[in-house]
C-alpha atoms as a PDB file:
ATOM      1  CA  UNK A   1      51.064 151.078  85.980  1.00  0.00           C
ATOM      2  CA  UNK A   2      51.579 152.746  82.699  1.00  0.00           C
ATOM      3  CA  UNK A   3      54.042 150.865  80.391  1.00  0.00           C
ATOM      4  CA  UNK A   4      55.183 147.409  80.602  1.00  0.00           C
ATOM      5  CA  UNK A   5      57.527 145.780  78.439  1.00  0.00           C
ATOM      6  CA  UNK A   6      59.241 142.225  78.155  1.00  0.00           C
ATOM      7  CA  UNK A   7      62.878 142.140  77.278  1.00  0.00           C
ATOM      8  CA  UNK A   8      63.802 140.557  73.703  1.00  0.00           C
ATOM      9  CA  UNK A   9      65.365 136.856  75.033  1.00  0.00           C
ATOM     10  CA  UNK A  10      62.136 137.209  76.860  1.00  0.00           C
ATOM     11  CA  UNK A  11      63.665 136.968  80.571  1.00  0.00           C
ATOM     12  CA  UNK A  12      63.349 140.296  82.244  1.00  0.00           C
ATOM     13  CA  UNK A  13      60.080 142.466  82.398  1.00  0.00           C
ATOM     14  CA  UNK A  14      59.912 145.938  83.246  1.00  0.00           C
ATOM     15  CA  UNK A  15      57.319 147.943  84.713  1.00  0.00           C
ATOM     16  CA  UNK A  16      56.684 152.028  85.125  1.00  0.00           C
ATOM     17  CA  UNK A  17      54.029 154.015  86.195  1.00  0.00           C
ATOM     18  CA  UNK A  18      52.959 157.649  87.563  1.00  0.00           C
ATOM     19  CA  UNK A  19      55.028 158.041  90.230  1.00  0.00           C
ATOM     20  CA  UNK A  20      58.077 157.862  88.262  1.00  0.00           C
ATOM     21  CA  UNK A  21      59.076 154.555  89.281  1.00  0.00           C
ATOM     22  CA  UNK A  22      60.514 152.074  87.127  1.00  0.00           C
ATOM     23  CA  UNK A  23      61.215 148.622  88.355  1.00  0.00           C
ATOM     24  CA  UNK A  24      62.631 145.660  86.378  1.00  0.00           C
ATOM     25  CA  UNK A  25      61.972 142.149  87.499  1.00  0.00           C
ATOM     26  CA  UNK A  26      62.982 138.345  86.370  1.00  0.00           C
ATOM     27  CA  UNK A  27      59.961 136.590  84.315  1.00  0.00           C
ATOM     28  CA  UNK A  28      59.751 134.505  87.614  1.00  0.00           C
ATOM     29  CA  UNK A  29      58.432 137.884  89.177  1.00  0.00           C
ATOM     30  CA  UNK A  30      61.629 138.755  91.534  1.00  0.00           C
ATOM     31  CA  UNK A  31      62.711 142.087  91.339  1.00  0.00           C
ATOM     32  CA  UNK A  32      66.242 142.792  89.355  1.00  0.00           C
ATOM     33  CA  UNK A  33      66.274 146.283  89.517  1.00  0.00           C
ATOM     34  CA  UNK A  34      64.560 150.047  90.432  1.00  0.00           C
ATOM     35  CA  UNK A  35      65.620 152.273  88.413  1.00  0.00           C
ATOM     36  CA  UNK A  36      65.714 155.601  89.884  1.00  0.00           C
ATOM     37  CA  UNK A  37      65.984 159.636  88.197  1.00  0.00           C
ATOM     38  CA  UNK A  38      62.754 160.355  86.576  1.00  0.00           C
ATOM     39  CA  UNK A  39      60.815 162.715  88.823  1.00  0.00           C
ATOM     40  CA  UNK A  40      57.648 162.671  86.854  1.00  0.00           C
ATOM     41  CA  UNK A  41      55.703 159.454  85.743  1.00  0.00           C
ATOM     42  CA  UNK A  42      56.826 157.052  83.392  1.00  0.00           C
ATOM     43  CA  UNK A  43      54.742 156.724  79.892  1.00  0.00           C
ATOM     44  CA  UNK A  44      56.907 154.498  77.809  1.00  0.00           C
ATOM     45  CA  UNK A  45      59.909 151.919  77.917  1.00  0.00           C
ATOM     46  CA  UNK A  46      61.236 150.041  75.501  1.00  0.00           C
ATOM     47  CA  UNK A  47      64.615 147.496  75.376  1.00  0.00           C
ATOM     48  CA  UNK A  48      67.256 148.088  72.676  1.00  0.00           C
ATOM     49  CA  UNK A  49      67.059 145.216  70.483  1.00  0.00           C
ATOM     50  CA  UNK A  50      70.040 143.799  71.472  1.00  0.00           C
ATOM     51  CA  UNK A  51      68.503 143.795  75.054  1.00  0.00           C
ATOM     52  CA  UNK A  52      71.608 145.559  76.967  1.00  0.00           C
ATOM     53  CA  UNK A  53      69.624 149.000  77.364  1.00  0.00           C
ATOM     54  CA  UNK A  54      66.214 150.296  77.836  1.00  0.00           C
ATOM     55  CA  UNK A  55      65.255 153.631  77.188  1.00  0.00           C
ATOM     56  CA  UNK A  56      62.446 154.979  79.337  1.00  0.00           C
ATOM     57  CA  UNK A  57      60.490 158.536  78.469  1.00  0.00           C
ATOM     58  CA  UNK A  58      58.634 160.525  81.392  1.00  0.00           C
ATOM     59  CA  UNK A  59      56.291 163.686  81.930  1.00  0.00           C
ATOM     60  CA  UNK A  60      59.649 165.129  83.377  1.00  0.00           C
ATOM     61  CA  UNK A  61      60.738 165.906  79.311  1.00  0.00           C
ATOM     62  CA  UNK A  62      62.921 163.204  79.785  1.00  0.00           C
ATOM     63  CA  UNK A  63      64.207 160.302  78.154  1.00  0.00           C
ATOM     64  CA  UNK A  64      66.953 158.061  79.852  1.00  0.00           C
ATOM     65  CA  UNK A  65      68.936 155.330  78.640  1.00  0.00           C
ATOM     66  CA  UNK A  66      70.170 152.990  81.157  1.00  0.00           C
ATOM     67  CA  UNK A  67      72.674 149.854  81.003  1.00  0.00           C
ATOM     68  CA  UNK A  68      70.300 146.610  82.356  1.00  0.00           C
ATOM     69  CA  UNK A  69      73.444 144.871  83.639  1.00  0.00           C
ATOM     70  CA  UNK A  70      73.937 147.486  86.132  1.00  0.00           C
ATOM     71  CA  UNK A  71      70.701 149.726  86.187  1.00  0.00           C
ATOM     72  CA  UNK A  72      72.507 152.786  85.368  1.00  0.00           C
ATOM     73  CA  UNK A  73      72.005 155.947  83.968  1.00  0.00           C
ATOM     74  CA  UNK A  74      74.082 156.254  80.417  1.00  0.00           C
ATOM     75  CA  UNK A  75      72.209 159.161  79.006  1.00  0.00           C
ATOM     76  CA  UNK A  76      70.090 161.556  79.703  1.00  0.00           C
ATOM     77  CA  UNK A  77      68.205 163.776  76.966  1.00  0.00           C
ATOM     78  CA  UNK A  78      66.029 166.660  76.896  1.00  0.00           C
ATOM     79  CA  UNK A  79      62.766 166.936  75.289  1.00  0.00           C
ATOM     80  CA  UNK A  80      63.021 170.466  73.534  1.00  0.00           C
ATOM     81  CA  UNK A  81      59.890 171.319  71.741  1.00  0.00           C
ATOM     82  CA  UNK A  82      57.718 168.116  71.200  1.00  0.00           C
ATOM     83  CA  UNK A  83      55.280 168.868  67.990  1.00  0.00           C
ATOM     84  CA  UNK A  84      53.514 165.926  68.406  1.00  0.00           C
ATOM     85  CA  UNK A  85      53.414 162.551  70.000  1.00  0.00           C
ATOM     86  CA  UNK A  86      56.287 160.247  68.891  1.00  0.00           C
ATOM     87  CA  UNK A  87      56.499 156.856  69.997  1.00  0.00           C
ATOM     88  CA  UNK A  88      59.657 155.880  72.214  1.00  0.00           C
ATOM     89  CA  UNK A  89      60.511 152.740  69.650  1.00  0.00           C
ATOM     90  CA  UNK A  90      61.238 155.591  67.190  1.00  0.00           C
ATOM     91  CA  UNK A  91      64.363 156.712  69.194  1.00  0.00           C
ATOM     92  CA  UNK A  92      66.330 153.792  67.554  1.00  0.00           C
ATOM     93  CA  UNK A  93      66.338 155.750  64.292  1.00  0.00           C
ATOM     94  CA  UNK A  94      68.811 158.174  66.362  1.00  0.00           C
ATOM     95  CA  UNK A  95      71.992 156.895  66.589  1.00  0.00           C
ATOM     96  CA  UNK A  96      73.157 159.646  68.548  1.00  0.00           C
ATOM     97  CA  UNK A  97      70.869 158.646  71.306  1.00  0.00           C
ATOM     98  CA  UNK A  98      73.020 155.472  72.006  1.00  0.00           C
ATOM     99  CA  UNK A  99      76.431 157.231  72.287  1.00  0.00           C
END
């Protein structure tokens, strides 16, 4: 496991790791969703802070936004030349990104 992260009304949890699986369960520990596209591993997720998205960033260049209500894929976005590390909570200075 490489990122975990609890959603902001505190009632969904999701988990990612190497394998490029991301999974999103109920606080109670029953599984919600699997969230499926990334095909390298998983280093960060974070919920919007209105808790209807999460973003997740992989080793694929990567980084997807998907809808929790229906674990789908809303955007995807390219990495193009990454300078240095950012941190995935940064994305919500680009509006764009939420489109």
């Amino acid at each position: 496991m490489k990122a975990l992260e609890v959603s902001p009304d505190g009632k969904l949890l999701v988990s990612a790791g190497n394998d490029g699986q991301t999974f999103i369960w109920t606080i109670e520990g029953k599984k919600y969703a699997e969230l499926e596209g990334h095909i390298g591993g998983v280093n960060d997720v974070v919920f919007t802070n209105d808790g209807k998205y999460l973003l997740t960033a992989s080793d694929d260049k990567t980084v997807r936004r998907w809808l929790i209500d229906t674990a789908e894929i809303l955007r995807k976005g390219k990495f193009v030349e990454v300078q240095e590390e950012v941190e995935i909570e940064e994305l919500g200075a680009i509006p764009d990104f939420y489109a």
